[in-house]
Protein backbone atom coordinates (compact mmCIF):
# COMPACT_ATOMS: atom_id res chain seq x y z
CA UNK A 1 -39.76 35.59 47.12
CA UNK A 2 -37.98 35.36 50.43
CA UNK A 3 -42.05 35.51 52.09
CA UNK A 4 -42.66 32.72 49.85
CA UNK A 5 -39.97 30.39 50.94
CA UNK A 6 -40.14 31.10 54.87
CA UNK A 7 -44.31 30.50 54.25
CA UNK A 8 -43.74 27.02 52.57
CA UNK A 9 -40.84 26.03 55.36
CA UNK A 10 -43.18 26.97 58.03
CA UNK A 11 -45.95 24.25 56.60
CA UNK A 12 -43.38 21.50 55.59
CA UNK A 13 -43.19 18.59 57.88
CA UNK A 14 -40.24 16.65 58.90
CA UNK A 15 -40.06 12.96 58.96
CA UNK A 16 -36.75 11.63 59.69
CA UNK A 17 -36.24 7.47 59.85
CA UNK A 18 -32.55 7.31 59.59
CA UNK A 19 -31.22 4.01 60.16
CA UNK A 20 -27.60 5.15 60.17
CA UNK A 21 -25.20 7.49 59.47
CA UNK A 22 -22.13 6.75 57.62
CA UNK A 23 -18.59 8.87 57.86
CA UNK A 24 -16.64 9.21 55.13
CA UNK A 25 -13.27 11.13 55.14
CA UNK A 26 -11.46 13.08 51.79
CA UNK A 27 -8.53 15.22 51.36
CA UNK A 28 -8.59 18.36 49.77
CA UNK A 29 -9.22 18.88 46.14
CA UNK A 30 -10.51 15.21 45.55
CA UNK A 31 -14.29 14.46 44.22
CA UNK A 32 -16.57 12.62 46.39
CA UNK A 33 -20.05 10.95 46.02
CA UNK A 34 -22.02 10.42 48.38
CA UNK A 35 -25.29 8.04 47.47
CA UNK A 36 -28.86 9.04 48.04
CA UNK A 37 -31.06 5.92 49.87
CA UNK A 38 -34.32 7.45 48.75
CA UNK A 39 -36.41 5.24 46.32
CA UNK A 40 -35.88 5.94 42.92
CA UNK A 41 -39.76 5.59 41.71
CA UNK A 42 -40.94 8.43 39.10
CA UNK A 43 -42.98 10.13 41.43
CA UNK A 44 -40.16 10.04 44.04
CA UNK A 45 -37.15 11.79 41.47
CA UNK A 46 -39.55 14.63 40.96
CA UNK A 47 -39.62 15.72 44.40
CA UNK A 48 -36.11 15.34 45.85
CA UNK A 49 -33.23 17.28 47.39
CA UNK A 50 -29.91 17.02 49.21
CA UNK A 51 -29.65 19.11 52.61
CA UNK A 52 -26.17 20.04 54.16
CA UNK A 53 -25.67 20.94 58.05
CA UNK A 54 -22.42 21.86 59.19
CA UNK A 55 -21.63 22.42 62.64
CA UNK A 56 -23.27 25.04 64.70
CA UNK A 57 -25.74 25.83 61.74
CA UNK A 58 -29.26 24.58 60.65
CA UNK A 59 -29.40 22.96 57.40
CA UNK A 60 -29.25 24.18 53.88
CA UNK A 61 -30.81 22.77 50.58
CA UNK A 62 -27.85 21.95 48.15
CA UNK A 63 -29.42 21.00 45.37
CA UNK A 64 -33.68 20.31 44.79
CA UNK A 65 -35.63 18.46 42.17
CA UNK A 66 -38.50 19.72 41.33
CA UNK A 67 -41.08 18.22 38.95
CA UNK A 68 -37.74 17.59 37.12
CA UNK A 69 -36.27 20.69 37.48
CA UNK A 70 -33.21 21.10 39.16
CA UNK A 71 -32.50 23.91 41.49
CA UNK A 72 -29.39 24.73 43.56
CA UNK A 73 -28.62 26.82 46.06
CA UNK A 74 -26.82 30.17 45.72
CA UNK A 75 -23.40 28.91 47.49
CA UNK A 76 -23.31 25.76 44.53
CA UNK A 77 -20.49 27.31 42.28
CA UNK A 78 -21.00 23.84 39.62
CA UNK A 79 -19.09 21.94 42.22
CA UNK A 80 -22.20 20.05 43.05
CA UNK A 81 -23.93 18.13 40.51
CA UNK A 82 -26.71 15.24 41.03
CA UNK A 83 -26.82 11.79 39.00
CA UNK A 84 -30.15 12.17 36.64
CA UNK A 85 -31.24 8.22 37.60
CA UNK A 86 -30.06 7.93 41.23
CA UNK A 87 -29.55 11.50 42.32
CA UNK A 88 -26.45 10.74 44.42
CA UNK A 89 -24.52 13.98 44.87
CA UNK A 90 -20.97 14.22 43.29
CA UNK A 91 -18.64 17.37 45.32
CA UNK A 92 -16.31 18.20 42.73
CA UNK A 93 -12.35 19.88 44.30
CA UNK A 94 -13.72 19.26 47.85
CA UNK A 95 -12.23 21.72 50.53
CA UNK A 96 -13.25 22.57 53.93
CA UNK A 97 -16.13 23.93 53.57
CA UNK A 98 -17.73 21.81 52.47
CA UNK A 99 -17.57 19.34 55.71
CA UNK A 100 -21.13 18.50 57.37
CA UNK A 101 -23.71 16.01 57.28
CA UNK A 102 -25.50 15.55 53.78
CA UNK A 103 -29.15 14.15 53.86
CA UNK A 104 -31.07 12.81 50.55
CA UNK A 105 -34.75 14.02 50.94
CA UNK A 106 -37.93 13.36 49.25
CA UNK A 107 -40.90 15.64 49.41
CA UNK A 108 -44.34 13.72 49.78
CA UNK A 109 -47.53 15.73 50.75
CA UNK A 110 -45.56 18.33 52.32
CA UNK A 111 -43.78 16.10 54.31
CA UNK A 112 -39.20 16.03 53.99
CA UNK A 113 -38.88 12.28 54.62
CA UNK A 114 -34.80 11.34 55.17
CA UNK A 115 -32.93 8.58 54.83
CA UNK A 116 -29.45 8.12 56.23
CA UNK A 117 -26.67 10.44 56.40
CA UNK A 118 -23.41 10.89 55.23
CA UNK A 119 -20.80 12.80 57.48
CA UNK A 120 -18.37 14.02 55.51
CA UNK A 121 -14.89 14.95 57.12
CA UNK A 122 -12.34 17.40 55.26
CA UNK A 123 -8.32 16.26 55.93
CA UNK A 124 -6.41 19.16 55.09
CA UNK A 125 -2.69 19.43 54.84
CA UNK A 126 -1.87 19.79 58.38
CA UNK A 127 -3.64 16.48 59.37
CA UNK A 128 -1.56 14.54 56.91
CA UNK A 129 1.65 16.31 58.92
CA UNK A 130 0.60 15.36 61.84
CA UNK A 131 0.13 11.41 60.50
CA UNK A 132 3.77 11.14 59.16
């Protein structure tokens, strides 16, 4: 299976046309959404998924749409869920880990196409200290 996976990365193409990338800051424990820009066509929402990087690291599918399937990734303990018509991503109890960039991409003749990006920050505890 892993053979599989590496062979279909090594013939996927990346297109990135990002326009911008928006930062967005939440405190621990809270929910955040963060909104995919991909168009929402049928044949678009059966080839989607949402990529994290966080620092130092190459990205990492979160969740994937498949033909209509969804798939997630083996760190996704059901904090991550996807909106069925727009397919923004929704981090349920947010903590540190899960700061990085988030990217909504679409799959089109083996090509990833992205959008823009959402940073998302983590302020823990000792950064609300520091403010008061």
């Amino acid at each position: 299976m892993i053979t599989l996976l590496t062979t279909l990365c090594l013939f996927t193409t990346v297109n990135t046309e990002m326009s911008e990338l928006h930062v967005r800051t939440v405190r621990s424990g809270s929910n955040v959404t963060i909104k995919c820009d991909q168009n929402m066509d049928n044949d678009n929402k059966k080839y989607l998924s949402w990529y994290k990087q966080s620092s130092g690291k190459v990205p990492e599918y979160v969740v994937r749409s498949f033909q209509g399937i969804r798939y997630a990734s083996g760190s996704n303990d059901g904090r991550f869920t996807v909106d069925e018509e727009t397919f923004d991503l929704t981090i349920n109890a947010k903590n540190e880990e899960d700061a990085g960039l988030y990217f909504c991409g679409k799959v089109k003749a083996n090509v990833v196409e992205f959008g823009s990006g959402t940073h998302l920050l983590y302020q823990g505890l000792h950064h609300l200290l520091t403010l008061l």
